[in-house]
N, C-alpha and C. Protein backbone atom coordinates (compact mmCIF):
# COMPACT_ATOMS: atom_id res chain seq x y z
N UNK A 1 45.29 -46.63 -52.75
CA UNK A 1 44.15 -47.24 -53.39
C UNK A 1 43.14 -46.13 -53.70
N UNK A 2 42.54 -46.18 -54.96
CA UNK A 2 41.50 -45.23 -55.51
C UNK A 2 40.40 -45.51 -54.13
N UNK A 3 39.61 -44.13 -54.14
CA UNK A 3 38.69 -44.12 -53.13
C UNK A 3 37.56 -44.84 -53.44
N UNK A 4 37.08 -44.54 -54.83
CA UNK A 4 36.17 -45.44 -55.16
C UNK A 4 35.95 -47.15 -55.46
N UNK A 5 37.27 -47.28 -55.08
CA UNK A 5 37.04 -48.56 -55.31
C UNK A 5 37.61 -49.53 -53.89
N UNK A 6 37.54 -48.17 -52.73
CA UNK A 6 37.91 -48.73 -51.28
C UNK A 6 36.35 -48.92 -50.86
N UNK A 7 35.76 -47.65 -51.26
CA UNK A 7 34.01 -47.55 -51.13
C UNK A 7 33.45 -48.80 -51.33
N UNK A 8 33.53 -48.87 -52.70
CA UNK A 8 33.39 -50.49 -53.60
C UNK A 8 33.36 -51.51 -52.49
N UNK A 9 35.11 -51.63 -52.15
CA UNK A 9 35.11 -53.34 -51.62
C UNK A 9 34.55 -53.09 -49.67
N UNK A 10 34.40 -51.59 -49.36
CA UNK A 10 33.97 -51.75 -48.08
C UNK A 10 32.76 -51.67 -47.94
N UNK A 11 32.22 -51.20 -49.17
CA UNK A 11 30.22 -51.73 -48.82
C UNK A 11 30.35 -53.17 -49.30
N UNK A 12 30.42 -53.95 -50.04
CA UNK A 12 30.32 -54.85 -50.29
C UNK A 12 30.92 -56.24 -48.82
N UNK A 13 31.98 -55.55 -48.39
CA UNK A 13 32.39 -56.40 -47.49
C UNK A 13 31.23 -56.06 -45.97
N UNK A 14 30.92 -54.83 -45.93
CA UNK A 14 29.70 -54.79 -44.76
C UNK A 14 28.60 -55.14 -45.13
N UNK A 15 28.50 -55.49 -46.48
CA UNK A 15 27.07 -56.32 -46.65
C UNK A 15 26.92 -57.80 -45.99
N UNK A 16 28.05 -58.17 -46.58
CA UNK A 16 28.06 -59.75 -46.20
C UNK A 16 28.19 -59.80 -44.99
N UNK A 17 28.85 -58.81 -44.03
CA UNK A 17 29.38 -59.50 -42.47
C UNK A 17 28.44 -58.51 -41.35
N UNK A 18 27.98 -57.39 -42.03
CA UNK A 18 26.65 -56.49 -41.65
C UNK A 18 25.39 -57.33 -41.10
N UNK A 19 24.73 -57.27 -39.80
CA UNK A 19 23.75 -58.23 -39.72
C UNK A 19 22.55 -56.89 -39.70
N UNK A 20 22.88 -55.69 -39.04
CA UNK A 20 21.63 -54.65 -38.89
C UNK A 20 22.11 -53.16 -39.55
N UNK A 21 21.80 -52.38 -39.06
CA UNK A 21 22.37 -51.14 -39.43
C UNK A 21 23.20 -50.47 -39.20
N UNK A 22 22.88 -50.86 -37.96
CA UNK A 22 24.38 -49.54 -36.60
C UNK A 22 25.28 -50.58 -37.69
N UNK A 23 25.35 -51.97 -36.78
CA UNK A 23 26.77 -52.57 -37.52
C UNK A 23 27.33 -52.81 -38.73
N UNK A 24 26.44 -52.63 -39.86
CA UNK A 24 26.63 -52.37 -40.97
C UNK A 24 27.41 -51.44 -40.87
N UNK A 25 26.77 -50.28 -40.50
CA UNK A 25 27.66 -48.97 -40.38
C UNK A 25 29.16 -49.11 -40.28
N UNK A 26 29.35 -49.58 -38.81
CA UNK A 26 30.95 -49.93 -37.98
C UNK A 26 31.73 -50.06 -38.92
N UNK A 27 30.65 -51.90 -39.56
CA UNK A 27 31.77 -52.25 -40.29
C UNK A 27 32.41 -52.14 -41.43
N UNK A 28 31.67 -50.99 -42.17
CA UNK A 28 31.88 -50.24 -43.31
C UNK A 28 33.30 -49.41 -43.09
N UNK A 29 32.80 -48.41 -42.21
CA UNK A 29 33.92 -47.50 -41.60
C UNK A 29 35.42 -48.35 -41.33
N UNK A 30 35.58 -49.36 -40.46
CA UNK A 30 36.26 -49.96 -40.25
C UNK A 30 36.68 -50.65 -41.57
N UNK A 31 36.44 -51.53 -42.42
CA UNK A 31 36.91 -52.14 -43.75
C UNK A 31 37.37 -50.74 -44.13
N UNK A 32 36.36 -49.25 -44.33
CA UNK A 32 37.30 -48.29 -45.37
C UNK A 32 38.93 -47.90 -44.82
N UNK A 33 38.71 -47.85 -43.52
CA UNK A 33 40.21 -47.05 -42.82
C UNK A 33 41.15 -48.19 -43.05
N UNK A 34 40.78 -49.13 -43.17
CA UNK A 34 41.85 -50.36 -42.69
C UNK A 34 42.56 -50.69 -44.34
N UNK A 35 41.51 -50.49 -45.54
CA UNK A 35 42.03 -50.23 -46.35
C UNK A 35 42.91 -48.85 -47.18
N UNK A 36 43.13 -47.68 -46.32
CA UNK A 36 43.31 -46.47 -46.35
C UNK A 36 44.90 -46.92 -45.61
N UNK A 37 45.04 -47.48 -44.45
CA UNK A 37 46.05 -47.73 -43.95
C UNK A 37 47.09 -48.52 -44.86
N UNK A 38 46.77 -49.36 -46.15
CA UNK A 38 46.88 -50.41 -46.76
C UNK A 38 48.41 -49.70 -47.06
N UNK A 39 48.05 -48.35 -47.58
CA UNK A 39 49.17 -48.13 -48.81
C UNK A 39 49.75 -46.95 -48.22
N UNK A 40 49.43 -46.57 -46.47
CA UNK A 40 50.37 -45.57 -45.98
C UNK A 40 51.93 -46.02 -45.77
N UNK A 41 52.91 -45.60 -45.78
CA UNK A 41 54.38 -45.20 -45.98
C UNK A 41 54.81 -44.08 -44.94
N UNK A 42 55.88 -44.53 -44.47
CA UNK A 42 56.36 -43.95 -43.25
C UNK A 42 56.55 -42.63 -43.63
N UNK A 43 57.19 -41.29 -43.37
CA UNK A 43 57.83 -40.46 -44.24
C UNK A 43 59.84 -41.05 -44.57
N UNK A 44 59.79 -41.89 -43.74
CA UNK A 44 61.92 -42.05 -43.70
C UNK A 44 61.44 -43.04 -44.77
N UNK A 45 60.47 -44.23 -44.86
CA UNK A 45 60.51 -44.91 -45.87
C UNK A 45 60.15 -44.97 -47.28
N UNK A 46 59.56 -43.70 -47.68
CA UNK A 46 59.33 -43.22 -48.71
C UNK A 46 60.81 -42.61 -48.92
N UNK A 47 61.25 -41.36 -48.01
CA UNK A 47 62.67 -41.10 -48.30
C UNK A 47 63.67 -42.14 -48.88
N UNK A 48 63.58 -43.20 -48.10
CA UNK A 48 65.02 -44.25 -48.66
C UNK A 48 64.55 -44.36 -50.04
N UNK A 49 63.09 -45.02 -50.17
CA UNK A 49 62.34 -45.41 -51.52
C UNK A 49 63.45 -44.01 -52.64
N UNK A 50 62.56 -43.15 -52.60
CA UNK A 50 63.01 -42.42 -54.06
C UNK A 50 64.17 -41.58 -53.93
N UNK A 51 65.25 -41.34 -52.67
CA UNK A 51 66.09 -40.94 -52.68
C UNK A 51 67.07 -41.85 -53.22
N UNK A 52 68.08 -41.23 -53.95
CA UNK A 52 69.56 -42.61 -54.27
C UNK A 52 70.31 -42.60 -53.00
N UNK A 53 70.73 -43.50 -52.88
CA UNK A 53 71.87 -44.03 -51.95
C UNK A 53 72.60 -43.30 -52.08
N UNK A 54 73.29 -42.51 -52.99
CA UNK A 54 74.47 -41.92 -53.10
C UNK A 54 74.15 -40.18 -52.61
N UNK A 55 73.13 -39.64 -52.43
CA UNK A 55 73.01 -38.85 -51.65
C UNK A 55 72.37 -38.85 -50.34
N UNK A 56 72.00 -40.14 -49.74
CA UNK A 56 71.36 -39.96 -48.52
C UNK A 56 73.05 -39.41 -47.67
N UNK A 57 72.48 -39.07 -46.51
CA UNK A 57 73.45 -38.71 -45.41
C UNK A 57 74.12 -40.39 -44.71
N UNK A 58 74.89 -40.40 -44.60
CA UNK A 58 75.18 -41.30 -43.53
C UNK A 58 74.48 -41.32 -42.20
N UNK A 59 74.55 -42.51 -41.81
CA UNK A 59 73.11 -42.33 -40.65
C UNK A 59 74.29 -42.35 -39.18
């Protein structure tokens, strides 16, 4: 996911559920990582992804 538009939906989501500052804060941080995690990929599962079948190794 573009950064700017993780920024985007994680201030917007600590606005609404933000009651002061510290926790505003938290929950900013927390919405950005959690959307950062969204679109991580193992390294073996990216491998299967764009490798062909016909050259992986036998497991």
């Amino acid at each position: 996911m573009n950064g700017f538009f993780k920024t985007l939906i994680a201030g917007y989501g600590a606005k609404k559920l933000g009651g002061g500052c510290f926790s505003t804060i938290i929950i900013f941080v927390l919405i950005y990582w959690a959307l950062g995690q969204c679109n991580k990929q193992t390294p073996r599962a990216a491998a299967e992804i764009t490798t062909p079948t016909h050259l992986q190794q036998s497991r």
